[in-house]
PDB file of N, CA and C in Angstrom:
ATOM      1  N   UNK A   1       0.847  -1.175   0.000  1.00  0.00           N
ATOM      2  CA  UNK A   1       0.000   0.000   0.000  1.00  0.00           C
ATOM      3  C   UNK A   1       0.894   1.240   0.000  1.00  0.00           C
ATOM      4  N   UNK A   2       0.880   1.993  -0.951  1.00  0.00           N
ATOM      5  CA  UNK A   2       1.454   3.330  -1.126  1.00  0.00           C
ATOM      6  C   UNK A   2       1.173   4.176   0.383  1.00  0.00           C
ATOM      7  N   UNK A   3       1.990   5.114   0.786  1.00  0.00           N
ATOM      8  CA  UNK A   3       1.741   5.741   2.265  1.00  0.00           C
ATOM      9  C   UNK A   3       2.729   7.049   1.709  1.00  0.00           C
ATOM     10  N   UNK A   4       1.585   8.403   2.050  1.00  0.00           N
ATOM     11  CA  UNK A   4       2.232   9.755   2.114  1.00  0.00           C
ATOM     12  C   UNK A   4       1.922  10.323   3.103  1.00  0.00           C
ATOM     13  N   UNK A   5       2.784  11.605   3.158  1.00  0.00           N
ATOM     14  CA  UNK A   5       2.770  12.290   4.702  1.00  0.00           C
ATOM     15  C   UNK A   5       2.485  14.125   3.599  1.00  0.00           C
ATOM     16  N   UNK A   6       1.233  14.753   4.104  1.00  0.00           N
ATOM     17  CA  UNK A   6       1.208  15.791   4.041  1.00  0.00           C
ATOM     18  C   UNK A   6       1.471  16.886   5.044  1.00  0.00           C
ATOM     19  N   UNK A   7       2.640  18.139   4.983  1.00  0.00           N
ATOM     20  CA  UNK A   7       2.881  18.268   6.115  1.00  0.00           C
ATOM     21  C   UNK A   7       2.484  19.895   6.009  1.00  0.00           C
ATOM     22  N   UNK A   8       1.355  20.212   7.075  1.00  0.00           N
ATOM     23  CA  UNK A   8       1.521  21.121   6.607  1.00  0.00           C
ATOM     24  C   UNK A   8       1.898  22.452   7.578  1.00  0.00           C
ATOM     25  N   UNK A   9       2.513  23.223   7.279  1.00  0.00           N
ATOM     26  CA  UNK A   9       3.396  24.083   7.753  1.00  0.00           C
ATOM     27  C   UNK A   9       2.412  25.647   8.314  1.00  0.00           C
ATOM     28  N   UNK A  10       2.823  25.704   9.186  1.00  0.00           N
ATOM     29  CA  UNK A  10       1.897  26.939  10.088  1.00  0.00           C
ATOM     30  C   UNK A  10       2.957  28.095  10.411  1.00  0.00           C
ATOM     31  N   UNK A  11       2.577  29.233  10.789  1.00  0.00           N
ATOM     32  CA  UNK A  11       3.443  30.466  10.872  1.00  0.00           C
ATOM     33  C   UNK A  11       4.570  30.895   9.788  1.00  0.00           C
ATOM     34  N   UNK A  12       4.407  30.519   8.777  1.00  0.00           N
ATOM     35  CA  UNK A  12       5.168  31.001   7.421  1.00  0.00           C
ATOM     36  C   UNK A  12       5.662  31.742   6.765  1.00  0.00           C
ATOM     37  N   UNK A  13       6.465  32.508   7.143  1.00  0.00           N
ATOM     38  CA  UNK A  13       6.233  33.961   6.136  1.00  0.00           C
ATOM     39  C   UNK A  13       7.157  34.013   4.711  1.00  0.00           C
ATOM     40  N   UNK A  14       7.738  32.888   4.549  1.00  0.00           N
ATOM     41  CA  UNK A  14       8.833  32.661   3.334  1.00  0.00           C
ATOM     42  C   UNK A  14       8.560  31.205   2.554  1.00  0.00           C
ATOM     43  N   UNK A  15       8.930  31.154   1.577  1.00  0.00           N
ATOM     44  CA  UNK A  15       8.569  30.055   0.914  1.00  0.00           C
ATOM     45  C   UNK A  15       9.215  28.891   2.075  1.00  0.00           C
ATOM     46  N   UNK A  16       8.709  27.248   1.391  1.00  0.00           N
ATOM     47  CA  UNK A  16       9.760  26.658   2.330  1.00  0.00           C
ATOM     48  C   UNK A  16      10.571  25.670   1.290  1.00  0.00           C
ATOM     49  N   UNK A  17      11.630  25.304   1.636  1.00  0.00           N
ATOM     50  CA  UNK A  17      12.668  24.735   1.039  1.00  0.00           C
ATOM     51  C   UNK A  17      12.996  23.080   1.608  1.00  0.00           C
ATOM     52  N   UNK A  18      12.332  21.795   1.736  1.00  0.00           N
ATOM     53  CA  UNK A  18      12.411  21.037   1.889  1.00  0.00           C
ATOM     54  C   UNK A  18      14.065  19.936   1.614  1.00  0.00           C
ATOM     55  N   UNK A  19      14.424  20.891   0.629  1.00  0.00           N
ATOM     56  CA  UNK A  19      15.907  20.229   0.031  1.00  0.00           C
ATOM     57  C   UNK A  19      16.779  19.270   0.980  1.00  0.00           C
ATOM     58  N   UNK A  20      16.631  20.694   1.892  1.00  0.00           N
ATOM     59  CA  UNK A  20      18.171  20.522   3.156  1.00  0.00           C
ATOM     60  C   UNK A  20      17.309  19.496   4.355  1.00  0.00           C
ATOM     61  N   UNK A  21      16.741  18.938   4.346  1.00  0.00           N
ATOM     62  CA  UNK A  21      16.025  18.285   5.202  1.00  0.00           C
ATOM     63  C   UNK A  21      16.307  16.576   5.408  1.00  0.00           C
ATOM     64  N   UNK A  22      17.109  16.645   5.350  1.00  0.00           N
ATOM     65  CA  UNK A  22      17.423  14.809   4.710  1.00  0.00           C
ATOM     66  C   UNK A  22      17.340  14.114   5.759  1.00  0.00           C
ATOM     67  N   UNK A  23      16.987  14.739   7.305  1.00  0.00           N
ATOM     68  CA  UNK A  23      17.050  13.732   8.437  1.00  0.00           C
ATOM     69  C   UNK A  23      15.657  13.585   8.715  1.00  0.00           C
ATOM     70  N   UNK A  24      14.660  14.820   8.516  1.00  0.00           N
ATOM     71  CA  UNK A  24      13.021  14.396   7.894  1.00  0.00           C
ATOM     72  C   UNK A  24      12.948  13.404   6.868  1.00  0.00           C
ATOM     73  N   UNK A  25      13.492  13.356   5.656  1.00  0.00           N
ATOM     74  CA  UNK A  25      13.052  12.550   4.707  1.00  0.00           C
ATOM     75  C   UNK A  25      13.699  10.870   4.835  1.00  0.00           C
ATOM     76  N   UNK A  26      14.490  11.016   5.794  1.00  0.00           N
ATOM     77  CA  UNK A  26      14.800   9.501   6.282  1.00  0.00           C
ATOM     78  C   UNK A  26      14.160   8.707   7.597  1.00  0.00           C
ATOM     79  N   UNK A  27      13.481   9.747   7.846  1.00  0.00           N
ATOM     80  CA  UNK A  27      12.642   8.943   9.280  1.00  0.00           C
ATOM     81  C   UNK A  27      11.369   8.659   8.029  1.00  0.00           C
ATOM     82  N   UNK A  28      10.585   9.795   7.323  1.00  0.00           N
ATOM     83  CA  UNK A  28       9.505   9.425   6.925  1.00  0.00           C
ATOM     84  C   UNK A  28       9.588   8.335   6.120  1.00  0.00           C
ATOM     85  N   UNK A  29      10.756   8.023   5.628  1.00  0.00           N
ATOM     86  CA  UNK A  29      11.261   6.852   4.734  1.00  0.00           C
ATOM     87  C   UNK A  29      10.994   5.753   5.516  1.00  0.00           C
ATOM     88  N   UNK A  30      12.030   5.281   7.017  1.00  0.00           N
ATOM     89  CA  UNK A  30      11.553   4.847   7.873  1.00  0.00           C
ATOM     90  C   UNK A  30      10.152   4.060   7.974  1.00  0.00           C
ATOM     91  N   UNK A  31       8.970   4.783   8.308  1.00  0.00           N
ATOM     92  CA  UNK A  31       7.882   4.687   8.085  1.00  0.00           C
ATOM     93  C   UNK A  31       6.896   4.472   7.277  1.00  0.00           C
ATOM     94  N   UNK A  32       7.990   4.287   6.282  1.00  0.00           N
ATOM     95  CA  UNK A  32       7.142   3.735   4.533  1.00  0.00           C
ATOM     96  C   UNK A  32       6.387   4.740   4.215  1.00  0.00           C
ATOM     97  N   UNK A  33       6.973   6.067   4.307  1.00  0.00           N
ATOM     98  CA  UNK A  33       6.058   6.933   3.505  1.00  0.00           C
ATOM     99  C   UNK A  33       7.051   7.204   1.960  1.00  0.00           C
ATOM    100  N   UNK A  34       6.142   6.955   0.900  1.00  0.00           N
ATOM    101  CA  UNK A  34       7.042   7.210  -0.202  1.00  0.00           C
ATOM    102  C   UNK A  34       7.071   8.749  -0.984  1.00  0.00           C
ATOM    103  N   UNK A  35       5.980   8.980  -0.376  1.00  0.00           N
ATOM    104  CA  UNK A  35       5.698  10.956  -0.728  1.00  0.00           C
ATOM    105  C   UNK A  35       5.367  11.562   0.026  1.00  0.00           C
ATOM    106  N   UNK A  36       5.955  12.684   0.073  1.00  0.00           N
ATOM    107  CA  UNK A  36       6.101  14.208   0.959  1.00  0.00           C
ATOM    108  C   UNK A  36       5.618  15.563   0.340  1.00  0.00           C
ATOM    109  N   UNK A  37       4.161  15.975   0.798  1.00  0.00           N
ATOM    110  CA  UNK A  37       4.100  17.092   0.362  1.00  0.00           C
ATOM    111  C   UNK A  37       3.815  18.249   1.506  1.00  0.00           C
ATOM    112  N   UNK A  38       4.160  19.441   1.000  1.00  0.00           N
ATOM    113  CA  UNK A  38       4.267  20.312   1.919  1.00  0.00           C
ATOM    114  C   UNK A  38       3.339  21.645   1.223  1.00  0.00           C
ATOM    115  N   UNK A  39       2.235  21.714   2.917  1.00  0.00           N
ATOM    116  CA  UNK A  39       1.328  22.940   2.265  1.00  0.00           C
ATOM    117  C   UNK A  39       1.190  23.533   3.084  1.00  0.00           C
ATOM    118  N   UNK A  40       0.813  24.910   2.818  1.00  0.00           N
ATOM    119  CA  UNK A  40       0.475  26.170   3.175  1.00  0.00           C
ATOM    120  C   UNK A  40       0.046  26.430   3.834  1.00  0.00           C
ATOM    121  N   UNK A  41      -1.658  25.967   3.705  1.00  0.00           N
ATOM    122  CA  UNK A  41      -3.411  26.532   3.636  1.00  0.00           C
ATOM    123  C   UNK A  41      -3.773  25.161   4.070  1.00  0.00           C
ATOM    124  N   UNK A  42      -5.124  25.371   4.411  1.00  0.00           N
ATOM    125  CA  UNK A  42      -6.234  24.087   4.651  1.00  0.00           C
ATOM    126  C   UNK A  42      -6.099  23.917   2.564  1.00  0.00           C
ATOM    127  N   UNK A  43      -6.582  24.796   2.289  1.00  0.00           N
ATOM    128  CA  UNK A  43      -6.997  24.610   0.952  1.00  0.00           C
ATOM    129  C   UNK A  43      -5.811  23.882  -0.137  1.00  0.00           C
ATOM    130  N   UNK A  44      -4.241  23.960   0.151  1.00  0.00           N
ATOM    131  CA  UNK A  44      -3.463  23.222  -0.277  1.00  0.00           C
ATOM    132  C   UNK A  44      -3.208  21.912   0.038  1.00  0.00           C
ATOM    133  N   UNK A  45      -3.919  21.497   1.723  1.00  0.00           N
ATOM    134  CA  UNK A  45      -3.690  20.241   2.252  1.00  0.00           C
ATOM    135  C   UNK A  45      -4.897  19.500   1.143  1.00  0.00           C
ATOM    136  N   UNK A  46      -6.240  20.201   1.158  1.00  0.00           N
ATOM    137  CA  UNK A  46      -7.242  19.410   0.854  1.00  0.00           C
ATOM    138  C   UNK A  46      -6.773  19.223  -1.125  1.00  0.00           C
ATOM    139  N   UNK A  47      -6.424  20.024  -1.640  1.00  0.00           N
ATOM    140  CA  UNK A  47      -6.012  19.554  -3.655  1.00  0.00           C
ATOM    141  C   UNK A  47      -4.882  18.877  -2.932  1.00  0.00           C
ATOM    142  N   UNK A  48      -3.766  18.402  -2.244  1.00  0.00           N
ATOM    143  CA  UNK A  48      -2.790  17.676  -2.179  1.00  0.00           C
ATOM    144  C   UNK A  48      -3.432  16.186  -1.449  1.00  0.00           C
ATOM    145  N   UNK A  49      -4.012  16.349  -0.770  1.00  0.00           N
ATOM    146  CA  UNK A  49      -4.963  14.710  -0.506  1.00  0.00           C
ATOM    147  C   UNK A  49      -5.859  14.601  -1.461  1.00  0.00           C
ATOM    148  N   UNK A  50      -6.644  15.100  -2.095  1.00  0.00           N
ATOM    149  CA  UNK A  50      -7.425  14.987  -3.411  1.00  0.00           C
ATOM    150  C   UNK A  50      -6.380  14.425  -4.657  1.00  0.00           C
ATOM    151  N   UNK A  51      -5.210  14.867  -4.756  1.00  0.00           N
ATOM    152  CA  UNK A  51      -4.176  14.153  -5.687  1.00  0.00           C
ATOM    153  C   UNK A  51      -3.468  13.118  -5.455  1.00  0.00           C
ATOM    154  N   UNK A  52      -3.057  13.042  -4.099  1.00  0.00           N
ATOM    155  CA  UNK A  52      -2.616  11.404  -4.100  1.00  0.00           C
ATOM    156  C   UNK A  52      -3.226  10.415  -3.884  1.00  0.00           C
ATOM    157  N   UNK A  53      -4.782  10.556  -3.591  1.00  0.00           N
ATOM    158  CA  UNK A  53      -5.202  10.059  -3.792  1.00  0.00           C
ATOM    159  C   UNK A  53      -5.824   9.373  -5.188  1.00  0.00           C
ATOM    160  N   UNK A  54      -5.837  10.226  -6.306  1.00  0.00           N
ATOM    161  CA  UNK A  54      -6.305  10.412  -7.340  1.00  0.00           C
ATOM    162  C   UNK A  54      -4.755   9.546  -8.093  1.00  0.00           C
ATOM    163  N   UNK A  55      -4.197   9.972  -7.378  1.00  0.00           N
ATOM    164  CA  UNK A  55      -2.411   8.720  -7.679  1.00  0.00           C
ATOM    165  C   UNK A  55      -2.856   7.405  -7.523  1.00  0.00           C
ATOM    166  N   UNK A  56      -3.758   7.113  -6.361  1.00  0.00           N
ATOM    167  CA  UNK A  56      -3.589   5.576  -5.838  1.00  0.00           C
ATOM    168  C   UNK A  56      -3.002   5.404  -4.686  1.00  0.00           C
ATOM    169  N   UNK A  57      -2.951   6.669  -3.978  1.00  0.00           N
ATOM    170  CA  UNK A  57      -2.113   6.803  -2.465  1.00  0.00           C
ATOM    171  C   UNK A  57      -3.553   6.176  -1.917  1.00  0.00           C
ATOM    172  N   UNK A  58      -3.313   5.513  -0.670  1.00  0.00           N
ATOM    173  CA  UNK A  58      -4.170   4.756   0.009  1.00  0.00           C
ATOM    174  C   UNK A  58      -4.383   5.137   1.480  1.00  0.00           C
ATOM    175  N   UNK A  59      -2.898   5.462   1.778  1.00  0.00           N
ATOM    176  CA  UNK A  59      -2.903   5.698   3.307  1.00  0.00           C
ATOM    177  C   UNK A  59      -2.185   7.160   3.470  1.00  0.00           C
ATOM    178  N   UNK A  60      -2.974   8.683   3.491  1.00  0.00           N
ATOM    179  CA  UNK A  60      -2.283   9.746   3.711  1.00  0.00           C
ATOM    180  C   UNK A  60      -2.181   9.897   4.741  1.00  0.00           C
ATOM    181  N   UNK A  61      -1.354  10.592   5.502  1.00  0.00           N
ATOM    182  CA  UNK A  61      -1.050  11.454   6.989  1.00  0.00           C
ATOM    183  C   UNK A  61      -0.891  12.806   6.858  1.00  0.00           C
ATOM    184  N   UNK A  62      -1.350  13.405   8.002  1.00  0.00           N
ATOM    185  CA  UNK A  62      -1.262  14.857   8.097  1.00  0.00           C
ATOM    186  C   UNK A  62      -0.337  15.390   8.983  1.00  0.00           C
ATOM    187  N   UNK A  63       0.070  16.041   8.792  1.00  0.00           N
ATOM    188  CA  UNK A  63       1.070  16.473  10.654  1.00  0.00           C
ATOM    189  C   UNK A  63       1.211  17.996  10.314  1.00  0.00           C
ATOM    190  N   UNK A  64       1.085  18.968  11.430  1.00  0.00           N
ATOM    191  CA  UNK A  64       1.293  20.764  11.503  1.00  0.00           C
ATOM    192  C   UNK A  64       2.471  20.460  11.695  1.00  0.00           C
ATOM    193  N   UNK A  65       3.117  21.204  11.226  1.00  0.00           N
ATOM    194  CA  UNK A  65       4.603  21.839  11.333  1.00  0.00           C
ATOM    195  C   UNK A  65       4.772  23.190  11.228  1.00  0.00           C
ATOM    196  N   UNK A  66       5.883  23.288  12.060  1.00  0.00           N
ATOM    197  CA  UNK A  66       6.477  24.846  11.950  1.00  0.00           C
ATOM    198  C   UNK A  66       7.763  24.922  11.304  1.00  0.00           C
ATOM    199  N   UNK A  67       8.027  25.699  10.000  1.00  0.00           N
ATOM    200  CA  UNK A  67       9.040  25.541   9.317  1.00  0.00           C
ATOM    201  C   UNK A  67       9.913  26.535   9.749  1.00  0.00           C
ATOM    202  N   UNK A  68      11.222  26.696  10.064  1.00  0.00           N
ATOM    203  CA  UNK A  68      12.038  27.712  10.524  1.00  0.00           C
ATOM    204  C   UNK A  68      13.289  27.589   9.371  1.00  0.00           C
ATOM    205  N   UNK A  69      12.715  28.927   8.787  1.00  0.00           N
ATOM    206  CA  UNK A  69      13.621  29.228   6.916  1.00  0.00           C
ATOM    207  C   UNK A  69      14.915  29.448   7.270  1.00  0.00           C
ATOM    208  N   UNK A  70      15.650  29.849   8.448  1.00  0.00           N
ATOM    209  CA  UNK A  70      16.872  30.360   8.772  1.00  0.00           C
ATOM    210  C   UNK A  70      17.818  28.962   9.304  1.00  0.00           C
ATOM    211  N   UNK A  71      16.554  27.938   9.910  1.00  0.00           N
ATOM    212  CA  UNK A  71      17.405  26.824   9.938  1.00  0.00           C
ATOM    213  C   UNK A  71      17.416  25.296   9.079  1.00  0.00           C
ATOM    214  N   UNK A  72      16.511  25.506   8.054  1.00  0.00           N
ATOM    215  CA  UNK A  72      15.709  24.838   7.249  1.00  0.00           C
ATOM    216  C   UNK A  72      15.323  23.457   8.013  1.00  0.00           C
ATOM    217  N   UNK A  73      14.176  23.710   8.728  1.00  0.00           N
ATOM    218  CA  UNK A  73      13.968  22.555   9.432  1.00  0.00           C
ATOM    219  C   UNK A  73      12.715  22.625  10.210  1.00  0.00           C
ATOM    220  N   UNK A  74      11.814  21.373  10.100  1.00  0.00           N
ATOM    221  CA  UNK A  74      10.819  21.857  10.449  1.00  0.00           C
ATOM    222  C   UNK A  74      10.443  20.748  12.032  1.00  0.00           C
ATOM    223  N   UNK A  75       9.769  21.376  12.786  1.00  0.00           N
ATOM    224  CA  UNK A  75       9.461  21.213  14.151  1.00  0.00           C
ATOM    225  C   UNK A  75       7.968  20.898  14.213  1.00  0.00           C
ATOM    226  N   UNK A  76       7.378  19.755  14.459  1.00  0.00           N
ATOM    227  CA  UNK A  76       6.346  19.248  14.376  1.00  0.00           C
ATOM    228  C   UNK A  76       5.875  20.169  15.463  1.00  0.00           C
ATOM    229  N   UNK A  77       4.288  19.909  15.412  1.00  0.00           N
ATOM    230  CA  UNK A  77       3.149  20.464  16.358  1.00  0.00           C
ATOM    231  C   UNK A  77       2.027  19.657  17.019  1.00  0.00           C
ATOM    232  N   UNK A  78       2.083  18.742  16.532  1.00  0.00           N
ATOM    233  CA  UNK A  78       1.130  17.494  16.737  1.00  0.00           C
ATOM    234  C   UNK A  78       1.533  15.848  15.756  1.00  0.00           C
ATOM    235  N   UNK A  79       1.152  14.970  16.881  1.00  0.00           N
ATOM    236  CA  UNK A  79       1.018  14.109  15.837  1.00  0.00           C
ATOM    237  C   UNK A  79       0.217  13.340  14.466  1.00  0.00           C
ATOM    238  N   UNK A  80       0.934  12.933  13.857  1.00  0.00           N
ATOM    239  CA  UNK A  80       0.437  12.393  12.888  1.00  0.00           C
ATOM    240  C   UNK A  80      -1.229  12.010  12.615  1.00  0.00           C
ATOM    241  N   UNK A  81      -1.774  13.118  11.635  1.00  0.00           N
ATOM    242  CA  UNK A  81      -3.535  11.929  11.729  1.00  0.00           C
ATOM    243  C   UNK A  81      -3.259  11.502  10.805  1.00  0.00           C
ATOM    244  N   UNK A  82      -4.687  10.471  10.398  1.00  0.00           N
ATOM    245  CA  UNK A  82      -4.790   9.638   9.243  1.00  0.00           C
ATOM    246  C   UNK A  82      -5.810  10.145   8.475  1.00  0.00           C
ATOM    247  N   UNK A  83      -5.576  10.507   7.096  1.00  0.00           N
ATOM    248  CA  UNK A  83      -6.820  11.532   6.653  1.00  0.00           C
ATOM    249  C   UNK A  83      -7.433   9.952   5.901  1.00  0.00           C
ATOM    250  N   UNK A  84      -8.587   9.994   6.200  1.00  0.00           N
ATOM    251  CA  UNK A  84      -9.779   8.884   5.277  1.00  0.00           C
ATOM    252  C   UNK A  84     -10.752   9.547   4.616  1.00  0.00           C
ATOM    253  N   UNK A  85     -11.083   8.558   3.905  1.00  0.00           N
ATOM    254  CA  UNK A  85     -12.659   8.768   3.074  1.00  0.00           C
ATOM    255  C   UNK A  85     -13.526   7.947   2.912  1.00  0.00           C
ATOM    256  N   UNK A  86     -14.473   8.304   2.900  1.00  0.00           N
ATOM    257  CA  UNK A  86     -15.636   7.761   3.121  1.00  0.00           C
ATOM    258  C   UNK A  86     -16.064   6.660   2.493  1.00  0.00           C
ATOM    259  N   UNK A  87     -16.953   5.806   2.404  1.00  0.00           N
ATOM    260  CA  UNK A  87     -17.166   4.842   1.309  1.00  0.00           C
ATOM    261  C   UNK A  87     -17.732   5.403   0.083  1.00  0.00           C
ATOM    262  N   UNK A  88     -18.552   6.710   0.033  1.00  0.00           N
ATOM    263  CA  UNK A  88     -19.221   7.203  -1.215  1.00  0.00           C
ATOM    264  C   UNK A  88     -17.672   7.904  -1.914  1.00  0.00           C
ATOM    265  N   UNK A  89     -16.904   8.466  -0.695  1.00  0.00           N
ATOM    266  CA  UNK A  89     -15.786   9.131  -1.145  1.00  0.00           C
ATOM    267  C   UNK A  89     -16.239  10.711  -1.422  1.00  0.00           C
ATOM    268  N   UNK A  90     -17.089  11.100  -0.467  1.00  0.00           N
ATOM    269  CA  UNK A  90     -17.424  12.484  -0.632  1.00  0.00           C
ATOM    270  C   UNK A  90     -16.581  13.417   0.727  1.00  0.00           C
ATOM    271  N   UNK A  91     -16.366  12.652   1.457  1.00  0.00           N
ATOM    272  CA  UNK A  91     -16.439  13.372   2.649  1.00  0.00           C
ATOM    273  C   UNK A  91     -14.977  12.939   3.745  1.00  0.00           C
ATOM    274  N   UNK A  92     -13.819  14.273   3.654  1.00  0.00           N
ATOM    275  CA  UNK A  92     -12.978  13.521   4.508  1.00  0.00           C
ATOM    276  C   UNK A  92     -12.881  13.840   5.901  1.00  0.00           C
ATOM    277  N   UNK A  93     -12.852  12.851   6.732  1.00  0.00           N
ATOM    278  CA  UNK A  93     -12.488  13.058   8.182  1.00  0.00           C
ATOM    279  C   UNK A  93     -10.763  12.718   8.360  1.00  0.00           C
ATOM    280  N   UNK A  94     -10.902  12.859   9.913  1.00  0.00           N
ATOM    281  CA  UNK A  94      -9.374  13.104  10.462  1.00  0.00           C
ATOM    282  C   UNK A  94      -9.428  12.440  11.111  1.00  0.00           C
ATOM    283  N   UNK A  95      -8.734  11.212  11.356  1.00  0.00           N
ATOM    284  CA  UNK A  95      -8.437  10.008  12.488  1.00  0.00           C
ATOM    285  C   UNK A  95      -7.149  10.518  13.136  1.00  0.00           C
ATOM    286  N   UNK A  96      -7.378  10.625  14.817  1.00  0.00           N
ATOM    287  CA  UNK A  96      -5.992  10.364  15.109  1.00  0.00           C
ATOM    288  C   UNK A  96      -5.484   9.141  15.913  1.00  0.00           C
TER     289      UNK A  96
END
């Protein structure tokens, strides 16, 4: 089963730069997540779970983060939910 982590980032004021992050992208590796996306807005989390899903992603996660641009590195805020959908597939909730 395909597994992504959407992360999305709170207090922002600069783009964010995921590059330099390689000790994030080896834990989420870790954890069998094979994609990482990083959003903004509610409204970027919800078209970025609407697309991997629309990939064939099966199992997304959500997690707040706080991105700090000066040290490129981001500092979680909560843990991990599990975003699902419904059986009609209209409607997503948040498992944690």
């Amino acid at each position: 089963m395909k597994k992504a982590m959407i992360l999305h980032v709170t207090d922002v004021e600069e783009d964010v730069s995921p590059e330099g992050v390689s000790d994030l992208i080896k834990t989420l590796r870790s954890m069998g997540i094979s994609t990482v996306l990083v959003a903004k807005s509610d409204q970027e989390v919800l078209r970025g779970w609407s697309l991997l899903i629309s990939k064939g992603v099966r199992q997304v996660m959500l997690m707040k983060v706080y991105y700090s641009p000066s040290m490129n590195w981001f500092e979680s805020r909560n843990a991990p939910s599990m975003l699902r959908q419904n059986q009609e597939g209209s409607t997503v909730s948040i498992l944690n």
